[in-house]
PDB file of N, CA and C in Angstrom:
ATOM      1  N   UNK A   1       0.843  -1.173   0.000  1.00  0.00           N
ATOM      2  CA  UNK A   1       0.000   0.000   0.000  1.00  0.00           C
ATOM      3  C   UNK A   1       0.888   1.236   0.000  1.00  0.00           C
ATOM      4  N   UNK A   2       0.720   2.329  -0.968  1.00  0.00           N
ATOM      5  CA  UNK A   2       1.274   3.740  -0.912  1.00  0.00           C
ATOM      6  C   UNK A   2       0.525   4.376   0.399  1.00  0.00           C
ATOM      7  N   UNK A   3       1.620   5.528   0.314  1.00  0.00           N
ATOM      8  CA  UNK A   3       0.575   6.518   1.405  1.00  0.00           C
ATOM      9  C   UNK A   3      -0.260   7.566   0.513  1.00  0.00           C
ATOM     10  N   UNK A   4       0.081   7.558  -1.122  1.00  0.00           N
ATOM     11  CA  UNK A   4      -0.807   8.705  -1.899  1.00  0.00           C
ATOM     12  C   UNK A   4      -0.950   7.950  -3.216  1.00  0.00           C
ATOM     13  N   UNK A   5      -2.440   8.822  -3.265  1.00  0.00           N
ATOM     14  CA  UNK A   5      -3.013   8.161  -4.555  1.00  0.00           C
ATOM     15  C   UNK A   5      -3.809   8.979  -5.360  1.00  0.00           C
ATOM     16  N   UNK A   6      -4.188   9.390  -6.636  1.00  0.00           N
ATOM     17  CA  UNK A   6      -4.687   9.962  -7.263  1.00  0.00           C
ATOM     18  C   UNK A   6      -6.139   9.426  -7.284  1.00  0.00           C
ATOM     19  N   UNK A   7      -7.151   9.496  -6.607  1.00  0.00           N
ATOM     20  CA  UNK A   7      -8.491   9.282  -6.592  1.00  0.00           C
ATOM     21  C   UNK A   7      -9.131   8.893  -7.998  1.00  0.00           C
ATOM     22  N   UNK A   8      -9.091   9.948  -8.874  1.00  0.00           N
ATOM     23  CA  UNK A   8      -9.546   9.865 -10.348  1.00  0.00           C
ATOM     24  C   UNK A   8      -8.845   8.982 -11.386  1.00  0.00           C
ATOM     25  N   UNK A   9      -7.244   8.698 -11.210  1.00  0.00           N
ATOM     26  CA  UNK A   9      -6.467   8.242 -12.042  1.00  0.00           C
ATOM     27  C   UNK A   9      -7.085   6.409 -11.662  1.00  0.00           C
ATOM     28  N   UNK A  10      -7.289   6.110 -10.353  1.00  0.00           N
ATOM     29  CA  UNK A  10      -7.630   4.728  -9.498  1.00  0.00           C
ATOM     30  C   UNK A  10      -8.957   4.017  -9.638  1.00  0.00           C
ATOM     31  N   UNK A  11      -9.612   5.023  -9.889  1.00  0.00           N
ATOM     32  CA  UNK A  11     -11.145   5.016 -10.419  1.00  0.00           C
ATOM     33  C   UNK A  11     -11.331   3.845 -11.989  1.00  0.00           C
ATOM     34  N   UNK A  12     -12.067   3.022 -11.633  1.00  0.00           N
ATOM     35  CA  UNK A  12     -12.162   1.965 -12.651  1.00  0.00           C
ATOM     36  C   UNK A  12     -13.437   1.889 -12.911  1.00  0.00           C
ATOM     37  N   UNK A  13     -14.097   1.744 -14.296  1.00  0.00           N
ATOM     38  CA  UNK A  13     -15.615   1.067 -14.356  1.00  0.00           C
ATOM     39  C   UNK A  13     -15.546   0.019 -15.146  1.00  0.00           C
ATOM     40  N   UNK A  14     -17.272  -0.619 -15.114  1.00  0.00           N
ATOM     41  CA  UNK A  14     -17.793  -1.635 -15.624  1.00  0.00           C
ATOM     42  C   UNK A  14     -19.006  -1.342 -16.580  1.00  0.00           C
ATOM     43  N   UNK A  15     -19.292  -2.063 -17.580  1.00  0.00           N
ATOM     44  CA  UNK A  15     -20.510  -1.984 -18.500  1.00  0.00           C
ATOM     45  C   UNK A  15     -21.961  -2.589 -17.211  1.00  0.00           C
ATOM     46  N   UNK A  16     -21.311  -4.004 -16.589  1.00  0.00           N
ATOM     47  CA  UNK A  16     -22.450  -4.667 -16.324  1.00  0.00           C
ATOM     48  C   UNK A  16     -22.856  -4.169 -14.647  1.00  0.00           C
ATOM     49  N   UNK A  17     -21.862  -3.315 -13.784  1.00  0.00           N
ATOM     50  CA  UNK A  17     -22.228  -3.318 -12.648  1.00  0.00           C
ATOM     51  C   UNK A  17     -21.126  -1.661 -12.156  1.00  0.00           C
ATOM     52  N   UNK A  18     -20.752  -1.559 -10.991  1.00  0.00           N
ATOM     53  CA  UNK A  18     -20.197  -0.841 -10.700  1.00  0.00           C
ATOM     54  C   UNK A  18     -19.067  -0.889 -10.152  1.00  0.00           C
ATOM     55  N   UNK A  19     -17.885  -0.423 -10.419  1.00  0.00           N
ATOM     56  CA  UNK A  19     -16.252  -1.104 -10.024  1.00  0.00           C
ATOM     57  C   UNK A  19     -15.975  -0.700  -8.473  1.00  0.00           C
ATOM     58  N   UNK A  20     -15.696  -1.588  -7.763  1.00  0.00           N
ATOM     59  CA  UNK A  20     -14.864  -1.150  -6.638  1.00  0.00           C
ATOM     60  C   UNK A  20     -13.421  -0.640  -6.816  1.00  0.00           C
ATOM     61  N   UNK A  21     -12.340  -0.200  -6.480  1.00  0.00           N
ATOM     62  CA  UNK A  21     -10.961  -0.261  -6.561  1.00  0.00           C
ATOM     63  C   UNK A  21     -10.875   0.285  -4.767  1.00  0.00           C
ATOM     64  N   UNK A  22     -10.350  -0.571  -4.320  1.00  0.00           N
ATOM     65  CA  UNK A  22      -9.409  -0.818  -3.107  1.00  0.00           C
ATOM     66  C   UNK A  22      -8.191   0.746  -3.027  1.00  0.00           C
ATOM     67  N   UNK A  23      -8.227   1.811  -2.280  1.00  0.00           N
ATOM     68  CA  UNK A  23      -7.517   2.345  -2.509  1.00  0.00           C
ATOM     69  C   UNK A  23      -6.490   2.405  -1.517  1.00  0.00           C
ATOM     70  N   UNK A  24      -7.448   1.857  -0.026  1.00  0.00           N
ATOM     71  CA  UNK A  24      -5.689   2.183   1.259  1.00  0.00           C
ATOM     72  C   UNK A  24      -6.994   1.182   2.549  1.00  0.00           C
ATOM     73  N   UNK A  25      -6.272   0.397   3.165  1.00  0.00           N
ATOM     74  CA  UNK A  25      -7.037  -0.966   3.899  1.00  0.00           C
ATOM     75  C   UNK A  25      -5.993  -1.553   5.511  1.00  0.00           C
ATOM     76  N   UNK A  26      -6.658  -0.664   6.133  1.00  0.00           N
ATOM     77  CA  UNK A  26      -6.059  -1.434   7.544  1.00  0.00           C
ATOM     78  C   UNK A  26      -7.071  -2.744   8.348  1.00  0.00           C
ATOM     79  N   UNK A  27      -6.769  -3.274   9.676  1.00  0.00           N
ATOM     80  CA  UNK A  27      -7.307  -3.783   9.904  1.00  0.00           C
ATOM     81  C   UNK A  27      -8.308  -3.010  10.739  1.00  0.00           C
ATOM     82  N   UNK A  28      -8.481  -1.463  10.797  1.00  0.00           N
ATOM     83  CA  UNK A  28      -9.429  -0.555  11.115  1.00  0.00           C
ATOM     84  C   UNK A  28     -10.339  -0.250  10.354  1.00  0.00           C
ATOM     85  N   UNK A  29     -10.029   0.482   9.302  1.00  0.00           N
ATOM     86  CA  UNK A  29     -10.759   1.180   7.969  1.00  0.00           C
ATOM     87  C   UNK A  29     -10.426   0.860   6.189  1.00  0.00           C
ATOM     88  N   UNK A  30     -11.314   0.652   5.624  1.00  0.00           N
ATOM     89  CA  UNK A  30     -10.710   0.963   4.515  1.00  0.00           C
ATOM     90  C   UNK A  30     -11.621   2.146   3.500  1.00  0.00           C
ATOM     91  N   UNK A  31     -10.631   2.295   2.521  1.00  0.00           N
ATOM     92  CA  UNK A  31     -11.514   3.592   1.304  1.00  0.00           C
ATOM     93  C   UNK A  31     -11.396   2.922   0.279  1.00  0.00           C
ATOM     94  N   UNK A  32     -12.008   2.955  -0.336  1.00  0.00           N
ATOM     95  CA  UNK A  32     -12.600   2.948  -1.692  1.00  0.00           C
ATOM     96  C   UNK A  32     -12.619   3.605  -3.034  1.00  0.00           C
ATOM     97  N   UNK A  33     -12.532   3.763  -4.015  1.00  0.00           N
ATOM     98  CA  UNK A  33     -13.187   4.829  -5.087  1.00  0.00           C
ATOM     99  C   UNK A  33     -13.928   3.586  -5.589  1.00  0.00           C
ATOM    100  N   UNK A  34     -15.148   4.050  -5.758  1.00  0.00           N
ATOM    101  CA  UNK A  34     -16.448   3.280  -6.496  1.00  0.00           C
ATOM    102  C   UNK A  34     -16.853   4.087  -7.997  1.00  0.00           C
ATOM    103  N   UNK A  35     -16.478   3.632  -9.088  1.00  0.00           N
ATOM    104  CA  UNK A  35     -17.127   4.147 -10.322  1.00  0.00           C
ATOM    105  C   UNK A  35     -18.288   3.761 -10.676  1.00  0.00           C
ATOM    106  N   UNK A  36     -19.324   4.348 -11.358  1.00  0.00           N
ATOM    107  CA  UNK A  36     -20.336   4.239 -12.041  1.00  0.00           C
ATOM    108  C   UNK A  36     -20.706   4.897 -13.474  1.00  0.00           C
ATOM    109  N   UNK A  37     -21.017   3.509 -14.549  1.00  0.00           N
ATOM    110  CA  UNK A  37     -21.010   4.561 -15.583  1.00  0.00           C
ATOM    111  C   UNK A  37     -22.950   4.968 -15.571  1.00  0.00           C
ATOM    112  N   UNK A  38     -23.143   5.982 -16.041  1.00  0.00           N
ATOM    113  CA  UNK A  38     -24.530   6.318 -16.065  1.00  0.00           C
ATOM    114  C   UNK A  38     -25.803   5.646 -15.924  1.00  0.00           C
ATOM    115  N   UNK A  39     -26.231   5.367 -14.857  1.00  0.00           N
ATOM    116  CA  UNK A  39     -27.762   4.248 -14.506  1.00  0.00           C
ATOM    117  C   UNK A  39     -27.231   3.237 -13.797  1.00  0.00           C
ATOM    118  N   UNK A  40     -26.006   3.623 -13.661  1.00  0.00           N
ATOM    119  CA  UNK A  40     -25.941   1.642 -12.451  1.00  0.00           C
ATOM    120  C   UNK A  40     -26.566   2.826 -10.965  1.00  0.00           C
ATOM    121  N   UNK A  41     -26.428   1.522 -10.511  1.00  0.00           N
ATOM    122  CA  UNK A  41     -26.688   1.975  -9.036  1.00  0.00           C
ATOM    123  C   UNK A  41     -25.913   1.033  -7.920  1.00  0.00           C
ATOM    124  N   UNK A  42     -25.869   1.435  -6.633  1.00  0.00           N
ATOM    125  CA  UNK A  42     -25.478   0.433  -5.753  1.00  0.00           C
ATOM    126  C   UNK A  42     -26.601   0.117  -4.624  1.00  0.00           C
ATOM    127  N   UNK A  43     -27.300  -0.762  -4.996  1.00  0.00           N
ATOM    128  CA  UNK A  43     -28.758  -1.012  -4.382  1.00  0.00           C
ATOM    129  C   UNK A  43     -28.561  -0.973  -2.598  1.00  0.00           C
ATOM    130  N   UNK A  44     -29.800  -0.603  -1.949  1.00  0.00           N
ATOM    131  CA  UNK A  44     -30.155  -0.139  -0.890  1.00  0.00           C
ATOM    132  C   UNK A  44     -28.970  -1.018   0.483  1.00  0.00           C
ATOM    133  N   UNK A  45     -29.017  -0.934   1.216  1.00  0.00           N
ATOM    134  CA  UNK A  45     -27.758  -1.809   2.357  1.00  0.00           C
ATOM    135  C   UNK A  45     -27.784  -2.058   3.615  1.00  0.00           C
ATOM    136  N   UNK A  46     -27.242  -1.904   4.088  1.00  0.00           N
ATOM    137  CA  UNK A  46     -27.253  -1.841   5.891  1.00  0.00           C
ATOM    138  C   UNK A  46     -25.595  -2.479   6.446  1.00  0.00           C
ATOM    139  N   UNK A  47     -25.036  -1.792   7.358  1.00  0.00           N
ATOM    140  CA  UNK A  47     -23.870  -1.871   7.748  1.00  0.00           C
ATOM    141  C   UNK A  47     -23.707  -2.158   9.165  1.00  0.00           C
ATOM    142  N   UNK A  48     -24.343  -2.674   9.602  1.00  0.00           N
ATOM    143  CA  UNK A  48     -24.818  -3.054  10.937  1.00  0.00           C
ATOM    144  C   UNK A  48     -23.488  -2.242  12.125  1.00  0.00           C
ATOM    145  N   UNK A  49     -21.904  -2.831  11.926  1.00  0.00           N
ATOM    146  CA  UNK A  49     -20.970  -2.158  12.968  1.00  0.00           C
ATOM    147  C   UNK A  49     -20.529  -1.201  12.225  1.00  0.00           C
ATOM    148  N   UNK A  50     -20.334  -0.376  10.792  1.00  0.00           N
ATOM    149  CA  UNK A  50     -19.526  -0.105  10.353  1.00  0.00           C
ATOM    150  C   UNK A  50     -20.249   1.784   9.856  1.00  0.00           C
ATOM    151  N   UNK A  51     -19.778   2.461  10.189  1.00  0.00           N
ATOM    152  CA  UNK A  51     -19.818   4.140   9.820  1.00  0.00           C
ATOM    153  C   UNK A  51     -19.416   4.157   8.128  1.00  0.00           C
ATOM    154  N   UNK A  52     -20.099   4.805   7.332  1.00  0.00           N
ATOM    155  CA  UNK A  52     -19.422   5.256   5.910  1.00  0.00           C
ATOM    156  C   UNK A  52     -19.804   6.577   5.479  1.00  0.00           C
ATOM    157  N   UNK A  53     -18.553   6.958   5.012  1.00  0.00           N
ATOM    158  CA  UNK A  53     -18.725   8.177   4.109  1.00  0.00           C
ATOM    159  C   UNK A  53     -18.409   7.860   2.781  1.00  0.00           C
ATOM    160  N   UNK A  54     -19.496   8.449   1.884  1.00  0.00           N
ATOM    161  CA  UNK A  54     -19.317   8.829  -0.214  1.00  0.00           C
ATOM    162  C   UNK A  54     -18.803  10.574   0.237  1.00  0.00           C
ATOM    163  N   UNK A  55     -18.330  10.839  -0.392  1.00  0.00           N
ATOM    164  CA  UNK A  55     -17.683  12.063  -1.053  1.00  0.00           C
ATOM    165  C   UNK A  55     -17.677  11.836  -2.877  1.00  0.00           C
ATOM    166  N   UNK A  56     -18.400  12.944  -3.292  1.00  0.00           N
ATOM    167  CA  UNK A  56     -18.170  12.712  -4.826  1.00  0.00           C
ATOM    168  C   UNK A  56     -16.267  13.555  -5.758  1.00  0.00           C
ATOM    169  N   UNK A  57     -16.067  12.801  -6.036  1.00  0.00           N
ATOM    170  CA  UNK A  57     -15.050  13.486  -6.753  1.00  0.00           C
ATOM    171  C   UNK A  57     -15.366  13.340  -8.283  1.00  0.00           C
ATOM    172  N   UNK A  58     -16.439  13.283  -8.884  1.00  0.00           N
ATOM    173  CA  UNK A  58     -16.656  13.144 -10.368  1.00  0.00           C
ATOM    174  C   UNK A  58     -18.003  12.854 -10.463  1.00  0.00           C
ATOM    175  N   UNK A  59     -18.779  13.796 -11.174  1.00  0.00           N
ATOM    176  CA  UNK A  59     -20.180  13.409 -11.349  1.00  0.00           C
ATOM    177  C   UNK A  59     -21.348  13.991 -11.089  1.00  0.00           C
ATOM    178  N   UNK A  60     -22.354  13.151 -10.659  1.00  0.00           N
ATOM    179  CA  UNK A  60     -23.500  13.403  -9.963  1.00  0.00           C
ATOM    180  C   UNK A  60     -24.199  12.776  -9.735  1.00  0.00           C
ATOM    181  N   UNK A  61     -24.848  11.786  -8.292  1.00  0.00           N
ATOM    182  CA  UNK A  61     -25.377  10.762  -8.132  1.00  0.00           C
ATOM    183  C   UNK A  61     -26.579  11.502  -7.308  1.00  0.00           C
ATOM    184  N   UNK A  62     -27.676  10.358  -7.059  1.00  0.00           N
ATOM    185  CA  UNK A  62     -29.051  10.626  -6.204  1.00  0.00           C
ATOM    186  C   UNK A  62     -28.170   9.626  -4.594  1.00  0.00           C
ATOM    187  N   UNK A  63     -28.031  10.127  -3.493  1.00  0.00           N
ATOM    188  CA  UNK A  63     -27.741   9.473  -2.756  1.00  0.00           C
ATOM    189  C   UNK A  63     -28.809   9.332  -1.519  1.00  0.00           C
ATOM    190  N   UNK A  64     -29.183   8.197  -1.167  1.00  0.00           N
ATOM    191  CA  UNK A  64     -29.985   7.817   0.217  1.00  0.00           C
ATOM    192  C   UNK A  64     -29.717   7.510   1.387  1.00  0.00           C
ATOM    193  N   UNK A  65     -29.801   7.786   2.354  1.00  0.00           N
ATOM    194  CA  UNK A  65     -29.586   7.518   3.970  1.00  0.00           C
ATOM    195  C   UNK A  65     -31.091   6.948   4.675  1.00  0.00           C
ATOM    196  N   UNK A  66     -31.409   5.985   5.024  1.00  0.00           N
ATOM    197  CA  UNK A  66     -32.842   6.143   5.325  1.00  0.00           C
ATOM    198  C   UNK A  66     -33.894   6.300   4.297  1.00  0.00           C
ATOM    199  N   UNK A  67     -34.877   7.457   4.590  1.00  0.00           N
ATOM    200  CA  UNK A  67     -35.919   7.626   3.932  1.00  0.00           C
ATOM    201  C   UNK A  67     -35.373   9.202   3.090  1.00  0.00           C
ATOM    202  N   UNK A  68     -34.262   9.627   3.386  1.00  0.00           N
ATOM    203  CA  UNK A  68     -33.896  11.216   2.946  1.00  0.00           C
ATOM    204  C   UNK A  68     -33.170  10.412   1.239  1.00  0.00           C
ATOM    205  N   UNK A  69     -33.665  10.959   0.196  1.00  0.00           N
ATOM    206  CA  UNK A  69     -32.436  11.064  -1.055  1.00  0.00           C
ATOM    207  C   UNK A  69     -32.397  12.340  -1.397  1.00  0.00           C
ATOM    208  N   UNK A  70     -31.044  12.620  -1.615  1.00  0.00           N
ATOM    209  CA  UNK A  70     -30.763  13.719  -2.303  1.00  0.00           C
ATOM    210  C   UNK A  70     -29.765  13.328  -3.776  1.00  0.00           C
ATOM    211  N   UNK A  71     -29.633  14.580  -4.634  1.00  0.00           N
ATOM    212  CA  UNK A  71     -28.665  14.620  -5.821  1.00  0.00           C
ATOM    213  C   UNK A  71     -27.601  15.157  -5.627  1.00  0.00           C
ATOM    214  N   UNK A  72     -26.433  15.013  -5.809  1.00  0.00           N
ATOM    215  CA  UNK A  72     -25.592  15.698  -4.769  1.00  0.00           C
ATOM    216  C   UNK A  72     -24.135  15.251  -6.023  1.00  0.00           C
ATOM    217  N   UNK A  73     -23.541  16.862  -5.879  1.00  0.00           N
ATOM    218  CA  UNK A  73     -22.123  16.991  -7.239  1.00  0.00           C
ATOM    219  C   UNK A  73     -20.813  16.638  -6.676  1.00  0.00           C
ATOM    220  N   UNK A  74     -19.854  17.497  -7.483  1.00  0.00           N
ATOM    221  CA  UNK A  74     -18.748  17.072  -7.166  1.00  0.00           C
ATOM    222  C   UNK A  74     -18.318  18.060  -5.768  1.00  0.00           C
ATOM    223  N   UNK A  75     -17.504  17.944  -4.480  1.00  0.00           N
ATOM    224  CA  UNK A  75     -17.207  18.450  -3.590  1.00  0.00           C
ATOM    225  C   UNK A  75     -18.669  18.024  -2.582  1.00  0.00           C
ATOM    226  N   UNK A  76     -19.832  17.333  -2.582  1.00  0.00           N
ATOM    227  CA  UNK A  76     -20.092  16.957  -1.638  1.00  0.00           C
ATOM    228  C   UNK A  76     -20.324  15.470  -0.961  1.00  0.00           C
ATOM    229  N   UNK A  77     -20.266  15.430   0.570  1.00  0.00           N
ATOM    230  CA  UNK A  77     -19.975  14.396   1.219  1.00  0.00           C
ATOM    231  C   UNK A  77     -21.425  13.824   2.235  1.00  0.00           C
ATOM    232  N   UNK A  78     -21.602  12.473   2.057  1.00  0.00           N
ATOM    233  CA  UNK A  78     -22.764  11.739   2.569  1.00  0.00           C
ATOM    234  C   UNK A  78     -21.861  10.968   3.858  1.00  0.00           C
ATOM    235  N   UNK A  79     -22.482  10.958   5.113  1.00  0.00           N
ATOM    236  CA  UNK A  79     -22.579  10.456   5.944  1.00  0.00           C
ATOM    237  C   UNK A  79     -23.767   9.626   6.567  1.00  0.00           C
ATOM    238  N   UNK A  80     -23.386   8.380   6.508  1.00  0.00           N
ATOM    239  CA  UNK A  80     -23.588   7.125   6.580  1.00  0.00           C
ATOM    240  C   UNK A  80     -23.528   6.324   7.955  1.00  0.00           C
ATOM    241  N   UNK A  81     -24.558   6.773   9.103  1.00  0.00           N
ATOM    242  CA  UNK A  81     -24.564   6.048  10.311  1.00  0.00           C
ATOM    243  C   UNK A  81     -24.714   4.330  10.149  1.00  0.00           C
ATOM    244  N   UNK A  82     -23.880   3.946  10.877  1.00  0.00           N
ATOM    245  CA  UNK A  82     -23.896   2.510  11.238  1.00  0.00           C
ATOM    246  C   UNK A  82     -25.339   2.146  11.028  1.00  0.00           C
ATOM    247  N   UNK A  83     -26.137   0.704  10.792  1.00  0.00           N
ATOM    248  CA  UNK A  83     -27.571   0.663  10.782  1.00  0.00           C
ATOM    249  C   UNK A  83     -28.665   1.073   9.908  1.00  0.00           C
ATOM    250  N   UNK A  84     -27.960   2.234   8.962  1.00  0.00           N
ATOM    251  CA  UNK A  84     -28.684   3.084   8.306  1.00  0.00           C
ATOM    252  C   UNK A  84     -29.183   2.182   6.550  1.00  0.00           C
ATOM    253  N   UNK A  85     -30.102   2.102   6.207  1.00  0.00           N
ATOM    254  CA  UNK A  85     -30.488   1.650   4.950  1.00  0.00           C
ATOM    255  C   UNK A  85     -29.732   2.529   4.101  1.00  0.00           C
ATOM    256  N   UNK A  86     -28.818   2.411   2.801  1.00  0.00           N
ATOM    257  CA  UNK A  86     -28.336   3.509   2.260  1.00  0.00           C
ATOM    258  C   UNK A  86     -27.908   2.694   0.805  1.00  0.00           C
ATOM    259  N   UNK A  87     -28.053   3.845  -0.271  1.00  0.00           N
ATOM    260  CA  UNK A  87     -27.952   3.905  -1.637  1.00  0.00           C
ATOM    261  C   UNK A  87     -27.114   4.773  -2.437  1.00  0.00           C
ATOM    262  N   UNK A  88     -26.860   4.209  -3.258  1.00  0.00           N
ATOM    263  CA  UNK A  88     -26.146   5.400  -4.772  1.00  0.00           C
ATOM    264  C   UNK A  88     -27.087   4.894  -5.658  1.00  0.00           C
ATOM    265  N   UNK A  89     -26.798   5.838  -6.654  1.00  0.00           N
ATOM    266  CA  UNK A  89     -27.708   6.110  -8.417  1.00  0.00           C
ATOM    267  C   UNK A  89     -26.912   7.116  -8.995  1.00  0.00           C
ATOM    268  N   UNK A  90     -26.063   6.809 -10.301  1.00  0.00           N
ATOM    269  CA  UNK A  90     -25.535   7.755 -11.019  1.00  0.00           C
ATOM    270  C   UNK A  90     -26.940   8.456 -12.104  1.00  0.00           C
ATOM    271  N   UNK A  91     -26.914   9.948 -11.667  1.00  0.00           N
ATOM    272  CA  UNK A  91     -28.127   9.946 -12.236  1.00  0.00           C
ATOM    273  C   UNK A  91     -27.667  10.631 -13.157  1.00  0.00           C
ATOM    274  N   UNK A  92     -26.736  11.315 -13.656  1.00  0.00           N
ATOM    275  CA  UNK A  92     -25.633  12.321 -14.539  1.00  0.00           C
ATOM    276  C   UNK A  92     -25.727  11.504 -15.714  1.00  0.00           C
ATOM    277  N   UNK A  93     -25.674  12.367 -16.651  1.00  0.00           N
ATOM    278  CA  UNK A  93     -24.754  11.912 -18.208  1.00  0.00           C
ATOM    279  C   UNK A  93     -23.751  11.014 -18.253  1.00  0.00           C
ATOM    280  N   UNK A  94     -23.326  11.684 -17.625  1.00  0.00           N
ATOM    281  CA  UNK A  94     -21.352  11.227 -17.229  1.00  0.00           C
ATOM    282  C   UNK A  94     -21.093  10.503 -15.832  1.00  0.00           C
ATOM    283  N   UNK A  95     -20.323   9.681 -16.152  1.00  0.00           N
ATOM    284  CA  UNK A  95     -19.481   8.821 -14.899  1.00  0.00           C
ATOM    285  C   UNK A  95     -19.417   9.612 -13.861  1.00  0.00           C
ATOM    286  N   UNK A  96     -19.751   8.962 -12.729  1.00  0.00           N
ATOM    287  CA  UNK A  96     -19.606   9.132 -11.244  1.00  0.00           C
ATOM    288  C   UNK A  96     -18.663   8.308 -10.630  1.00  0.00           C
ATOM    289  N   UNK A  97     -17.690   9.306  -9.837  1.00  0.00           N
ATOM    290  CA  UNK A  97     -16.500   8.640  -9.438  1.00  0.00           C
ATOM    291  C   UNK A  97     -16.853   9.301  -7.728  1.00  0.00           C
ATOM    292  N   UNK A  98     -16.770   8.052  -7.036  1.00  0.00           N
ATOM    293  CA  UNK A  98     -17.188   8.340  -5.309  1.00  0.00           C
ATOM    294  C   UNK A  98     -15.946   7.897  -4.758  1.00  0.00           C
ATOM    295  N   UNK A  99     -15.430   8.517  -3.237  1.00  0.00           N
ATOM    296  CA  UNK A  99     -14.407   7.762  -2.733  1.00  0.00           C
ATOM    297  C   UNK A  99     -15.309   7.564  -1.204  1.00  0.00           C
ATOM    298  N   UNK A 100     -14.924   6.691  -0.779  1.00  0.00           N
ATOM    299  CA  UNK A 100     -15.624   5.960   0.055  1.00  0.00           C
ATOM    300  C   UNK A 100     -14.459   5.654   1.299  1.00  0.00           C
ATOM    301  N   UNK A 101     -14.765   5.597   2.393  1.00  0.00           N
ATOM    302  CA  UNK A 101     -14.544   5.376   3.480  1.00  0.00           C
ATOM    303  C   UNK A 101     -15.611   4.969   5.022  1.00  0.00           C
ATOM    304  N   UNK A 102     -15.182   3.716   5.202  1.00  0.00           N
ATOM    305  CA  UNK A 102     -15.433   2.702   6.390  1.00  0.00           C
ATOM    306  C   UNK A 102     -15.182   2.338   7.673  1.00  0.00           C
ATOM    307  N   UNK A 103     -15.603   3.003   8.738  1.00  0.00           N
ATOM    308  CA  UNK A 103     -14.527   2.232   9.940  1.00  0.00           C
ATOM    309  C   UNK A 103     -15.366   2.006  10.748  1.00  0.00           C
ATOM    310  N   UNK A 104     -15.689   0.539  11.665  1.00  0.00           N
ATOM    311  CA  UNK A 104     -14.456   0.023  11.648  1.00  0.00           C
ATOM    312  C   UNK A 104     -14.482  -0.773  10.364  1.00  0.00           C
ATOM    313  N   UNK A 105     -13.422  -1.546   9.903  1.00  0.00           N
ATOM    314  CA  UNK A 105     -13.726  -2.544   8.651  1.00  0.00           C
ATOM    315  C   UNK A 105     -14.972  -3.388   8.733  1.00  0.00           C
ATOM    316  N   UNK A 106     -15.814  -3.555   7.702  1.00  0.00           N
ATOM    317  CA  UNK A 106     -16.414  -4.421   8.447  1.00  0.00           C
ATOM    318  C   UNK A 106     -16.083  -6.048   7.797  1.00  0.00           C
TER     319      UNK A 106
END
């Protein structure tokens, strides 16, 4: 594992689903960049021990916490209580690139 990484350059997609890429992974936390090309989604969830934040760095997705969705661009960040039902939807033209962070791992 580096200690730096270019978010956008790390960012990978898929035709049939939405790419994970692994960007930095302790046995505490790990982050993510999650791509989406236009209409995937990452269907509804629950994280029972684990806190997450999306931050968008590319795009524009519909994001859910609960019963709240919002549409939300590049420079803003979703917080993700432990327990919480939660979603993405690239709803943009263009690719949505999210970086993601977890702790504790779950």
């Amino acid at each position: 594992m580096g200690w730096f990484t270019n978010v956008l350059s790390a960012a990978s997609f898929r035709t049939d689903k939405l790419c994970k890429t692994n960007l930095f992974e302790t046995e505490r936390m790990f982050c993510d960049v999650y791509g989406f090309e236009p209409g995937q989604t990452q269907s509804g969830h629950v994280h029972e021990g684990s806190d997450k934040v999306y931050y968008v760095v590319q795009g524009e997705g519909a994001f859910s916490v609960g019963e709240e969705e919002r549409t939300l661009g590049v420079g803003h960040a979703v917080f993700v209580p432990a327990g919480s039902v939660h979603a993405v939807r690239n709803v943009g033209a263009g690719r949505l690139v999210v970086l993601v962070i977890m702790a504790p791992k779950p």
